[in-house]
Protein backbone atom coordinates (compact mmCIF):
# COMPACT_ATOMS: atom_id res chain seq x y z
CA UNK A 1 114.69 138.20 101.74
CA UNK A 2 110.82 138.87 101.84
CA UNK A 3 108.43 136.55 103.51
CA UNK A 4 106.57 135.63 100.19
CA UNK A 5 110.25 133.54 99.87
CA UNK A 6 109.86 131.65 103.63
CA UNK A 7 108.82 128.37 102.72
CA UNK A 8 104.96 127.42 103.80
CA UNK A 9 104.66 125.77 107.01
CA UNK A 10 101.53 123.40 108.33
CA UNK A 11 99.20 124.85 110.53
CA UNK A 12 99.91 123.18 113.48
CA UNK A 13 97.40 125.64 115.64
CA UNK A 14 94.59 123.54 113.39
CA UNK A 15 94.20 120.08 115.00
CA UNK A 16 92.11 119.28 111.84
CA UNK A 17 95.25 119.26 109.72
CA UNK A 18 97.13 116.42 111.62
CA UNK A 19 97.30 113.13 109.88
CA UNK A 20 95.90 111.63 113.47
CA UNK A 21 92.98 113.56 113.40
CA UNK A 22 91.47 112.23 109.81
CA UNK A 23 89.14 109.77 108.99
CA UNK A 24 90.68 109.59 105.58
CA UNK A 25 93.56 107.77 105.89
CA UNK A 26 92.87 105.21 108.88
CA UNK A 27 89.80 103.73 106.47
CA UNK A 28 92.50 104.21 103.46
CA UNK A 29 95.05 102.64 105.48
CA UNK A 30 92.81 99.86 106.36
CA UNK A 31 91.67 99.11 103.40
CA UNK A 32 94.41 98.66 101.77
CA UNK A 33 95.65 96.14 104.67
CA UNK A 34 92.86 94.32 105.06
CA UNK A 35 92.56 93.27 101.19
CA UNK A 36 96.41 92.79 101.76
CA UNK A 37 95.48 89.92 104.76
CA UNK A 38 92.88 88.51 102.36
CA UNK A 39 95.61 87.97 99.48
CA UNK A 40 96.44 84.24 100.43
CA UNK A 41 93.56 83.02 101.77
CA UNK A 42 92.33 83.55 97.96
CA UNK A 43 95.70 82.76 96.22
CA UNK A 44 94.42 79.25 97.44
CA UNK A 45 91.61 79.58 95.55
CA UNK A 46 93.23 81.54 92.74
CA UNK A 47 91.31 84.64 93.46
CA UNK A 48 92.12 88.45 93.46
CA UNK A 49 89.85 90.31 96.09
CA UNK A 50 88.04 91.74 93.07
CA UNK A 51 87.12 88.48 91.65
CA UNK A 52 85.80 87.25 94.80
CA UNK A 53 83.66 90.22 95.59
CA UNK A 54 82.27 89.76 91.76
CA UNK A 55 81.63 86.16 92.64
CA UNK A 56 79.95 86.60 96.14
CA UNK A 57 77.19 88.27 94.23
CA UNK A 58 76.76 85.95 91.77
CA UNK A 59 76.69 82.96 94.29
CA UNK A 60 73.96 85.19 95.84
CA UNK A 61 72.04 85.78 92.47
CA UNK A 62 73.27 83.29 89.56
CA UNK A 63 73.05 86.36 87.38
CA UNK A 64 73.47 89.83 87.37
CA UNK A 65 73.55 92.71 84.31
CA UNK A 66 77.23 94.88 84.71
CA UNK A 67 75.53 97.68 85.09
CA UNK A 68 74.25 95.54 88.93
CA UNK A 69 77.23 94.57 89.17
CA UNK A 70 78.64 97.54 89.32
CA UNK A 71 76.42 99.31 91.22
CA UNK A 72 76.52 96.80 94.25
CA UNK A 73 80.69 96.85 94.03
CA UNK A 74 80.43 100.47 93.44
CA UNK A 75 82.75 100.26 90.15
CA UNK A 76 82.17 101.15 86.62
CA UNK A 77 81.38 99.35 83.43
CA UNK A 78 85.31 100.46 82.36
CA UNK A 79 86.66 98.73 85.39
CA UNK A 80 84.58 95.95 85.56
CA UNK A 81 84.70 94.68 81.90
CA UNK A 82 88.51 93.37 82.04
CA UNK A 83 87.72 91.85 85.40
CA UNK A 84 84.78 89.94 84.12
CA UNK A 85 86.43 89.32 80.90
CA UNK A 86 88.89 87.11 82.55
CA UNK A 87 86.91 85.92 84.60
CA UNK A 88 85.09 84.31 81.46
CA UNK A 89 88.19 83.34 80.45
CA UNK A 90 88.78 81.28 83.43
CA UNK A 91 84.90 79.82 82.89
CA UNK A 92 83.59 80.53 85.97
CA UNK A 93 81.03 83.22 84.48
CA UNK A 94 79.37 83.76 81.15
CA UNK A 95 78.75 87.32 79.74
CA UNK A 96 75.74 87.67 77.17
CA UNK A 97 73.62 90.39 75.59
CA UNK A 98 70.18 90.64 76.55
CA UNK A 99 67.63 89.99 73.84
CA UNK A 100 65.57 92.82 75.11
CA UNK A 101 68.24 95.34 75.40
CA UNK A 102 71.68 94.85 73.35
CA UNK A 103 73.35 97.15 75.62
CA UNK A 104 72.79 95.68 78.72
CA UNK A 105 75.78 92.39 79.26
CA UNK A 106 74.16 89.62 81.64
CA UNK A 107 76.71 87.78 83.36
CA UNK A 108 75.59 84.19 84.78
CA UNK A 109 77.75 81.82 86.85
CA UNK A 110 79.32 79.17 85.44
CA UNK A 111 79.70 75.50 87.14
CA UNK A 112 83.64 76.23 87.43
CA UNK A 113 82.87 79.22 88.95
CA UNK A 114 80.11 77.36 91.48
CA UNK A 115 82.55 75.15 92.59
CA UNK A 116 84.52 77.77 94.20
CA UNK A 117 81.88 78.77 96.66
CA UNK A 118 82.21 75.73 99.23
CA UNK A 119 86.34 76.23 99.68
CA UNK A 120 85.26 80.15 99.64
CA UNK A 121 83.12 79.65 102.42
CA UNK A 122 86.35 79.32 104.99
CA UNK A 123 87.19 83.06 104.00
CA UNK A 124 85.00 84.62 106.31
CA UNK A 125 85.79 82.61 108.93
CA UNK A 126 89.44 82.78 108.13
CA UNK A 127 89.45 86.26 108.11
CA UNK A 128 87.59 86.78 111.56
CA UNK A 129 90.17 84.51 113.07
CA UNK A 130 92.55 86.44 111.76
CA UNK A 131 91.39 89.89 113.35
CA UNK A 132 91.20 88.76 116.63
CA UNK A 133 87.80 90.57 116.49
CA UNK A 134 85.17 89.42 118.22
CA UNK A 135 81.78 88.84 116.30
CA UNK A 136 79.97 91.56 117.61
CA UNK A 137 82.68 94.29 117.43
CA UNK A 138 82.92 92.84 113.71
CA UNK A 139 78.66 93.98 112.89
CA UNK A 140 79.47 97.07 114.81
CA UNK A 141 82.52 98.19 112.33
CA UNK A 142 80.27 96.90 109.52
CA UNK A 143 77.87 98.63 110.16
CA UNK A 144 78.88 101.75 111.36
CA UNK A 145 80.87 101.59 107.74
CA UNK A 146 78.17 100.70 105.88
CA UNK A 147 76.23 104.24 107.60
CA UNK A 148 79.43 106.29 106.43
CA UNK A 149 79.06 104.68 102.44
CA UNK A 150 75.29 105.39 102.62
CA UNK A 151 75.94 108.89 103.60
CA UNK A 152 78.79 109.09 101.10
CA UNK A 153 76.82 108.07 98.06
């Protein structure tokens, strides 16, 4: 038997190459458990995590194009139109063509979808509570993550 047949090992002498060592997977890993935690405070509401993030914007700005959309929630027009489409469906946003450019979709918030903003409110506050993080240590992690997305993009 030749060595081209041994089977490849990891590089253990690289410390870069451990699991431990990445930033990768502790932000994937996090992620994917902190949308995870946020699962029944909007089940209450009858919210995904997508929705919600869609809606904090448009309780911010009463109307955005997709294409804003999108580029705040960092998603594309391909993701983004099911997700709004039933979220019209539910009425709590409204998607039109603008009359100055037919391919641009304005999407306006809808009194149903207003009325979720005051029980939304408790989220944050839910979510902090939650954590067991303290306020502070919260605006640090935020944004030291925002820095890493800036650089990212």
């Amino acid at each position: 038997m030749t060595d081209s047949a041994a089977p490849l090992l990891p590089d253990s002498s690289n410390p870069m190459l451990l699991l431990e060592n990445q930033l990768c997977f502790p932000l994937y890993a996090a992620s994917r458990m902190l949308t995870k935690a946020y699962q029944p405070l909007l089940q209450e509401l009858g919210l995904t995590y997508p929705q919600y993030l869609v809606l904090m914007l448009l309780w911010e700005h009463k109307e955005l194009t997709v294409k804003e959309i999108g580029e705040h929630l960092l998603l594309d027009s391909g993701t983004l139109t099911p997700l709004l489409k039933r979220m019209e469906q539910r009425q709590w946003l409204s998607r039109r063509r603008a009359a100055h450019d037919e391919r641009s979709v304005i999407i306006e918030l809808l009194p149903d979808g207003k009325a979720l903003h005051e029980p939304a409110c408790r989220v944050p506050e839910q979510m902090l509570t939650r954590l067991g993080m303290p306020t502070e240590d919260f605006v640090a992690l935020r944004n030291q993550l925002n820095k890493l997305l800036t650089k990212l993009q």
